[in-house]
Protein backbone atom coordinates (compact mmCIF):
# COMPACT_ATOMS: atom_id res chain seq x y z
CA UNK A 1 113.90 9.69 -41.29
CA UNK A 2 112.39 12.98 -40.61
CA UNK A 3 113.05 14.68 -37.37
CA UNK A 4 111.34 17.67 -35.20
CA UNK A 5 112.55 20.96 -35.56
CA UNK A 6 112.80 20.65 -32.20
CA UNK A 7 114.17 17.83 -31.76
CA UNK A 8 113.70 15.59 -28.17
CA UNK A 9 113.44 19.46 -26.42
CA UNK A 10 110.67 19.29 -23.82
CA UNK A 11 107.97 21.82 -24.77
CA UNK A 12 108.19 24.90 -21.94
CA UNK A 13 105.39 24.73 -19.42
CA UNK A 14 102.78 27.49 -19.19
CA UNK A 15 103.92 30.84 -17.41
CA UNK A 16 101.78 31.07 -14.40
CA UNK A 17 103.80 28.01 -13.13
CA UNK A 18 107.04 29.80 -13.25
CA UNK A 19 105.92 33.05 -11.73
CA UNK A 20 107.44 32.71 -7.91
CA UNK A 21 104.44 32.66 -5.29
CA UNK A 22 103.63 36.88 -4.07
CA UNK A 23 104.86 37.69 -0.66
CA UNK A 24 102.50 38.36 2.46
CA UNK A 25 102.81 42.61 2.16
CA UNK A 26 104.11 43.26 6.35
CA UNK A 27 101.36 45.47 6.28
CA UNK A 28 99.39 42.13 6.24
CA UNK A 29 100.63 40.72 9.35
CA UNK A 30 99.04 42.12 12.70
CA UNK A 31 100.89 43.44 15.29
CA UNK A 32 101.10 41.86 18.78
CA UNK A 33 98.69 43.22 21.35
CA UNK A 34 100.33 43.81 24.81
CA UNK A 35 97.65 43.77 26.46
CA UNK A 36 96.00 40.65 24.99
CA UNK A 37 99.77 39.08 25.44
CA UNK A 38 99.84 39.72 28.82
CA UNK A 39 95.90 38.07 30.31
CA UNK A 40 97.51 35.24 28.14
CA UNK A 41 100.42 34.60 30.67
CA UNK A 42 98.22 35.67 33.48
CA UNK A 43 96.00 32.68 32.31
CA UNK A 44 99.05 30.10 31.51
CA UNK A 45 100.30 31.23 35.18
CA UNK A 46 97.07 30.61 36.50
CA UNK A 47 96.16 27.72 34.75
CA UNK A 48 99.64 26.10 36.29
CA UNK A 49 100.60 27.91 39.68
CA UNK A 50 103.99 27.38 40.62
CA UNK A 51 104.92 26.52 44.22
CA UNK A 52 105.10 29.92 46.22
CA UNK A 53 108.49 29.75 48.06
CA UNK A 54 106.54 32.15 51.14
CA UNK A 55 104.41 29.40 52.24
CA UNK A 56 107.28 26.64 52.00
CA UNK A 57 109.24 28.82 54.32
CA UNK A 58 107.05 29.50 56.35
CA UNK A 59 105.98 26.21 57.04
CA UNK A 60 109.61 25.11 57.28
CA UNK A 61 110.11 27.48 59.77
CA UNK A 62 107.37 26.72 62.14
CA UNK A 63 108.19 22.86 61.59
CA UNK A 64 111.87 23.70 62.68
CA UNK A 65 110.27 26.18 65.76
CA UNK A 66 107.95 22.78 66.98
CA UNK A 67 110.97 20.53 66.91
CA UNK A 68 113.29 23.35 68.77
CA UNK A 69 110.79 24.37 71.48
CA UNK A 70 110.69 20.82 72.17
CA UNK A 71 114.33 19.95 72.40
CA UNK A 72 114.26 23.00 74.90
CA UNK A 73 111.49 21.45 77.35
CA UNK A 74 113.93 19.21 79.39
CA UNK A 75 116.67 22.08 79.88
CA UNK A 76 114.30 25.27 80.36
CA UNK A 77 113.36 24.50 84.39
CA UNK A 78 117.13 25.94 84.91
CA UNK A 79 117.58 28.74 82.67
CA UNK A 80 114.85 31.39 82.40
CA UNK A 81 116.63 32.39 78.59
CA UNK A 82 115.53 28.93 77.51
CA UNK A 83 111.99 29.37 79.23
CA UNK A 84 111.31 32.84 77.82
CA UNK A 85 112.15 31.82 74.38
CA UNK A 86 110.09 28.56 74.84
CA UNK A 87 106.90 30.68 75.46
CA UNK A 88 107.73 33.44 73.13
CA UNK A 89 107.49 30.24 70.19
CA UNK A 90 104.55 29.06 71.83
CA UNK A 91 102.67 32.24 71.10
CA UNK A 92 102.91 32.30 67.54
CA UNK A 93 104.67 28.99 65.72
CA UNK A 94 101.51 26.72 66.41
CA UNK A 95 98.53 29.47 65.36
CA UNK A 96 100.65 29.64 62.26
CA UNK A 97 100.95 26.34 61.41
CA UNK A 98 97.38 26.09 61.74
CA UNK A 99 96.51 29.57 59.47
CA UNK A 100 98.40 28.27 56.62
CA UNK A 101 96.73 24.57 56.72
CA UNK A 102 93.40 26.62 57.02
CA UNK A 103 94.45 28.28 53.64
CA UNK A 104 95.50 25.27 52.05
CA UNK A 105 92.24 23.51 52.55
CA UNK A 106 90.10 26.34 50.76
CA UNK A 107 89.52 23.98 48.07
CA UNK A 108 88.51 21.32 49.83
CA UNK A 109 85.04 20.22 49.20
CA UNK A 110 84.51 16.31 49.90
CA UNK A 111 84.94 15.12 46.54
CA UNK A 112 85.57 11.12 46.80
CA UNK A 113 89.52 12.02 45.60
CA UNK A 114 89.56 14.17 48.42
CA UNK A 115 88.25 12.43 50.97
CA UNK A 116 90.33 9.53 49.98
CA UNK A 117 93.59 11.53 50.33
CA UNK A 118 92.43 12.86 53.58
CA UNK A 119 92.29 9.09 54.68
CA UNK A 120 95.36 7.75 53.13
CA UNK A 121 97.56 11.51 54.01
CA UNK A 122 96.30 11.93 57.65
CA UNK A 123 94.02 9.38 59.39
CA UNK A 124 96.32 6.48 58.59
CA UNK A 125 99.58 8.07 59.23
CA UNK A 126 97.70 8.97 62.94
CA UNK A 127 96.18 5.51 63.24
CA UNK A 128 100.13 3.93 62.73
CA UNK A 129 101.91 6.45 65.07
CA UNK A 130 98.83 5.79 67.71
CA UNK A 131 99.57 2.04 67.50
CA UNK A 132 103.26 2.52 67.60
CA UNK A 133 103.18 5.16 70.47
CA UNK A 134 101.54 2.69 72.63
CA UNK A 135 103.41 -0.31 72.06
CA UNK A 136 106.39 1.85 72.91
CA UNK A 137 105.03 3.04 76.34
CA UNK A 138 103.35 -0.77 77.14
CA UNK A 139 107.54 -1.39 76.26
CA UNK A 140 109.00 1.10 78.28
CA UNK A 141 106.54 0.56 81.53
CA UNK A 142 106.67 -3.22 81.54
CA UNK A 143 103.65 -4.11 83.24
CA UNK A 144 101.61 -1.43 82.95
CA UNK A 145 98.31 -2.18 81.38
CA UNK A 146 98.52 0.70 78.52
CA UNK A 147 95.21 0.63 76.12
CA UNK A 148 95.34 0.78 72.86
CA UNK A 149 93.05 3.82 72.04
CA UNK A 150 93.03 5.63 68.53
CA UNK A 151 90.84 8.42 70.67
CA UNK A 152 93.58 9.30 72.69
CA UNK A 153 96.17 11.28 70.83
CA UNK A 154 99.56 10.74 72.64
CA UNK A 155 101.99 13.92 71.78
CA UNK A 156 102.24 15.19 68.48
CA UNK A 157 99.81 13.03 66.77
CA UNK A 158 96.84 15.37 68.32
CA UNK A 159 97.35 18.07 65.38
CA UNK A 160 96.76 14.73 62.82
CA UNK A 161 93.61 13.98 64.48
CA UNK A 162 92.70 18.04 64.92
CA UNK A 163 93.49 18.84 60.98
CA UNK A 164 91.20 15.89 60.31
CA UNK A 165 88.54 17.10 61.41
CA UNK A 166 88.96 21.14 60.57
CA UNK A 167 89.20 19.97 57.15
CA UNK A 168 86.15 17.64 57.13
CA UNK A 169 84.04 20.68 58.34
CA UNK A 170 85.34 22.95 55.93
CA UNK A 171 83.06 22.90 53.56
CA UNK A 172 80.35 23.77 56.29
CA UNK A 173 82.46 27.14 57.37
CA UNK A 174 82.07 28.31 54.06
CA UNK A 175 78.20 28.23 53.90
CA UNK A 176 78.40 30.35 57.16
CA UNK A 177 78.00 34.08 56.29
CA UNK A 178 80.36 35.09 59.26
CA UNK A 179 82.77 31.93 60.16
CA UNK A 180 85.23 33.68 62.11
CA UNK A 181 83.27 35.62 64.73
CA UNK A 182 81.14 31.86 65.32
CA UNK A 183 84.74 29.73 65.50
CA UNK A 184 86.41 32.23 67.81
CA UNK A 185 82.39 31.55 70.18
CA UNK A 186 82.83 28.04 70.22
CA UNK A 187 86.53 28.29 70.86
CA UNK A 188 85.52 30.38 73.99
CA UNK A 189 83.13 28.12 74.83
CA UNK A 190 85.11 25.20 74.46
CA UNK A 191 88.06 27.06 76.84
CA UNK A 192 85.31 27.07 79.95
CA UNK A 193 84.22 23.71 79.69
CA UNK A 194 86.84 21.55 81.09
CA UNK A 195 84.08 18.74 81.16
CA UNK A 196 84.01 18.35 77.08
CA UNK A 197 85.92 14.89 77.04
CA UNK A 198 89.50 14.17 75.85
CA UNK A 199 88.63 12.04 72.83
CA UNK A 200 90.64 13.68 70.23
CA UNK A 201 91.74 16.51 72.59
CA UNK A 202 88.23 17.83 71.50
CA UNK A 203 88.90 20.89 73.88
CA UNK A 204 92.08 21.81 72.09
CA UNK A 205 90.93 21.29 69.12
CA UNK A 206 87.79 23.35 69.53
CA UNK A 207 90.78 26.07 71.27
CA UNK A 208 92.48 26.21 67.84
CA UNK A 209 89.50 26.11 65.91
CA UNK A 210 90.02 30.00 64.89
CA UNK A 211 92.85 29.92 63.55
CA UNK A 212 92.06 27.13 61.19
CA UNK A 213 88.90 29.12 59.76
CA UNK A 214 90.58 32.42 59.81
CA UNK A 215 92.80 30.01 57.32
CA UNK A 216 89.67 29.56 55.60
CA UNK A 217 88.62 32.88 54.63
CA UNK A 218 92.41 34.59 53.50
CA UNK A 219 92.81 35.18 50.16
CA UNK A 220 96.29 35.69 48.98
CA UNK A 221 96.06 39.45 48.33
CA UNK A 222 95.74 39.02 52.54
CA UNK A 223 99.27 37.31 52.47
CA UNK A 224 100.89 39.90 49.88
CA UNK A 225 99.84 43.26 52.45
CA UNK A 226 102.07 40.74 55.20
CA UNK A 227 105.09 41.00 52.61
CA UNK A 228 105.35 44.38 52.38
CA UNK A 229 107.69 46.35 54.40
CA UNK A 230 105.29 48.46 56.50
CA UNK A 231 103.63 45.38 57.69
CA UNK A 232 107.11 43.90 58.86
CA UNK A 233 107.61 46.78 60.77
CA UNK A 234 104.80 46.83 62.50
CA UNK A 235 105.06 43.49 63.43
CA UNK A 236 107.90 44.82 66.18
CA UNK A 237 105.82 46.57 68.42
CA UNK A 238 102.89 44.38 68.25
CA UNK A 239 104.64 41.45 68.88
CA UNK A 240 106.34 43.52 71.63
CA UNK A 241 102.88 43.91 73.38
CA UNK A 242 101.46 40.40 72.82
CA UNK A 243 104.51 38.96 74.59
CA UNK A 244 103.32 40.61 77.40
CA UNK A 245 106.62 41.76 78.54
CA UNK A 246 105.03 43.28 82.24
CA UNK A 247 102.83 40.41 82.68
CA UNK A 248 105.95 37.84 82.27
CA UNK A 249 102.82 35.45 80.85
CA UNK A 250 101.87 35.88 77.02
CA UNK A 251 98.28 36.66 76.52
CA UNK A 252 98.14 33.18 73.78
CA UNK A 253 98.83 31.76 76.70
CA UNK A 254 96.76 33.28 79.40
CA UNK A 255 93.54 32.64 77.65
CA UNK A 256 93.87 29.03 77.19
CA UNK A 257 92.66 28.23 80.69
CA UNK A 258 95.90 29.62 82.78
CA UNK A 259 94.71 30.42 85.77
CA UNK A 260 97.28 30.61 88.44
CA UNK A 261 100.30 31.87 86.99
CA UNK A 262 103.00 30.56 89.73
CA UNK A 263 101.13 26.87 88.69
CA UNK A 264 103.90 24.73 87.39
CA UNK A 265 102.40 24.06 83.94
CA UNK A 266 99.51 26.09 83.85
CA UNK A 267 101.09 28.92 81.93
CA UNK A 268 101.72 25.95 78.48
CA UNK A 269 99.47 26.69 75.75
CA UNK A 270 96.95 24.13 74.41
CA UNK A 271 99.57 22.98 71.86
CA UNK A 272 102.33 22.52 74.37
CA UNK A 273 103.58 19.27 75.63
CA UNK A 274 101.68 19.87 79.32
CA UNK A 275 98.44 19.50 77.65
CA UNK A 276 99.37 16.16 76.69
């Protein structure tokens, strides 16, 4: 039996199979752009915005500053300490509150989401504490004939019925060409006509009204000029002056309808407890 020369030897393949695939030259491979690197981590940052740790302090604090100046309402008539701190909080802890919810509701636009949020986040969470407010005082004053009113906000549940309706108008303050300078008018307004009603605390609410659309129109390069240091400093002696420290009565105060200084309550502000 003949055989091959080769015998059962597998014939080689062709060359070009062997040859080991050519490397990319580096020359090839484009450098990084810094620039180009950097707008795309400004736009993952913006795309997903982190929590900013200024505004969750800040809100912390003035939560802590409404609960405090509260606990200090039954023990201030005998210590003027107590009573000068509880008006020095009462100048500023409420119209801050009240700038940062302004900010917060920029985007706010009465989309059916948002409107449903607003319903299910703030008018039912006022509607229950309403209800439950005055069951307790129908409780507590056995016989009295209290009525069940979701129009009369009893306590703290007026800033749930006044940041329910700032933020409905909201999207009206920003087709105003000048919001500000037309809130702070009303608010004026609203401060010399005792007659307006109490449904809602209208009259309050129309008192605060500033505050909420000077929310509005801050942007946050506003909030980064109040981090820096020379804007801490000055925040001394102005402070110093709106405490009004010859007058004994802070100016926040004053022009909320104070009239008659040695008047028991007449000094509170319109988010103190006297304007209940």
């Amino acid at each position: 039996m003949l055989h091959a020369p080769q015998g059962y030897r597998r014939a080689p393949g062709p060359q070009a199979a062997r040859q080991p695939a050519a490397r990319a030259s580096p020359a090839a491979v484009p450098d990084p752009d810094p620039t180009a690197a950097a707008a795309a981590s400004a736009s993952a940052s913006a795309a997903d915005p982190g929590r900013d740790p200024f505004f969750d302090n800040a809100k912390y604090l003035a939560i802590v500053l409404v609960a405090v100046a509260h606990a200090w309402e039954p023990v201030m008539e005998g210590s003027r300490a107590t009573r000068a701190l509880y008006l020095v909080v009462y100048t500023f802890h409420m119209p801050a509150f009240i700038v940062i919810s302004g900010y917060f509701s920029r985007s706010y636009s009465g989309r059916p989401h948002q409107v449903r949020r607003l319903l299910t986040g703030i008018a039912l969470p006022y509607a229950v504490f309403e209800l439950v407010y005055s069951l307790q005082r129908r409780w507590l004053d056995k016989g009295s004939d209290q009525p069940i009113s979701l129009l009369d906000p009893f306590y703290l549940t007026w800033f749930l019925a006044a940041l329910f309706v700032w933020r409905l108008t909201a999207p009206l303050w920003r087709q105003i060409r000048r919001p500000l300078p037309v809130a702070i008018v009303i608010a004026a307004l609203a401060a010399v006509s005792p007659g307006i009603g109490e449904d809602l605390n209208l009259q309050r609410v129309l008192q605060f009204l500033p505050f909420f659309v000077l929310g509005l129109v801050l942007r946050p390069e506003h909030f980064h000029l109040v981090r820096r240091r020379e804007a801490r400093v000055l925040a001394v002696p102005l402070s110093r002056r709106c405490w009004g420290s010859r007058t004994g009565w802070p100016p926040m105060c004053r022009w909320a309808g104070s009239t008659a200084p040695t008047a028991p309550r007449s000094w509170e502000c319109p988010g103190g407890p006297g304007c209940r």
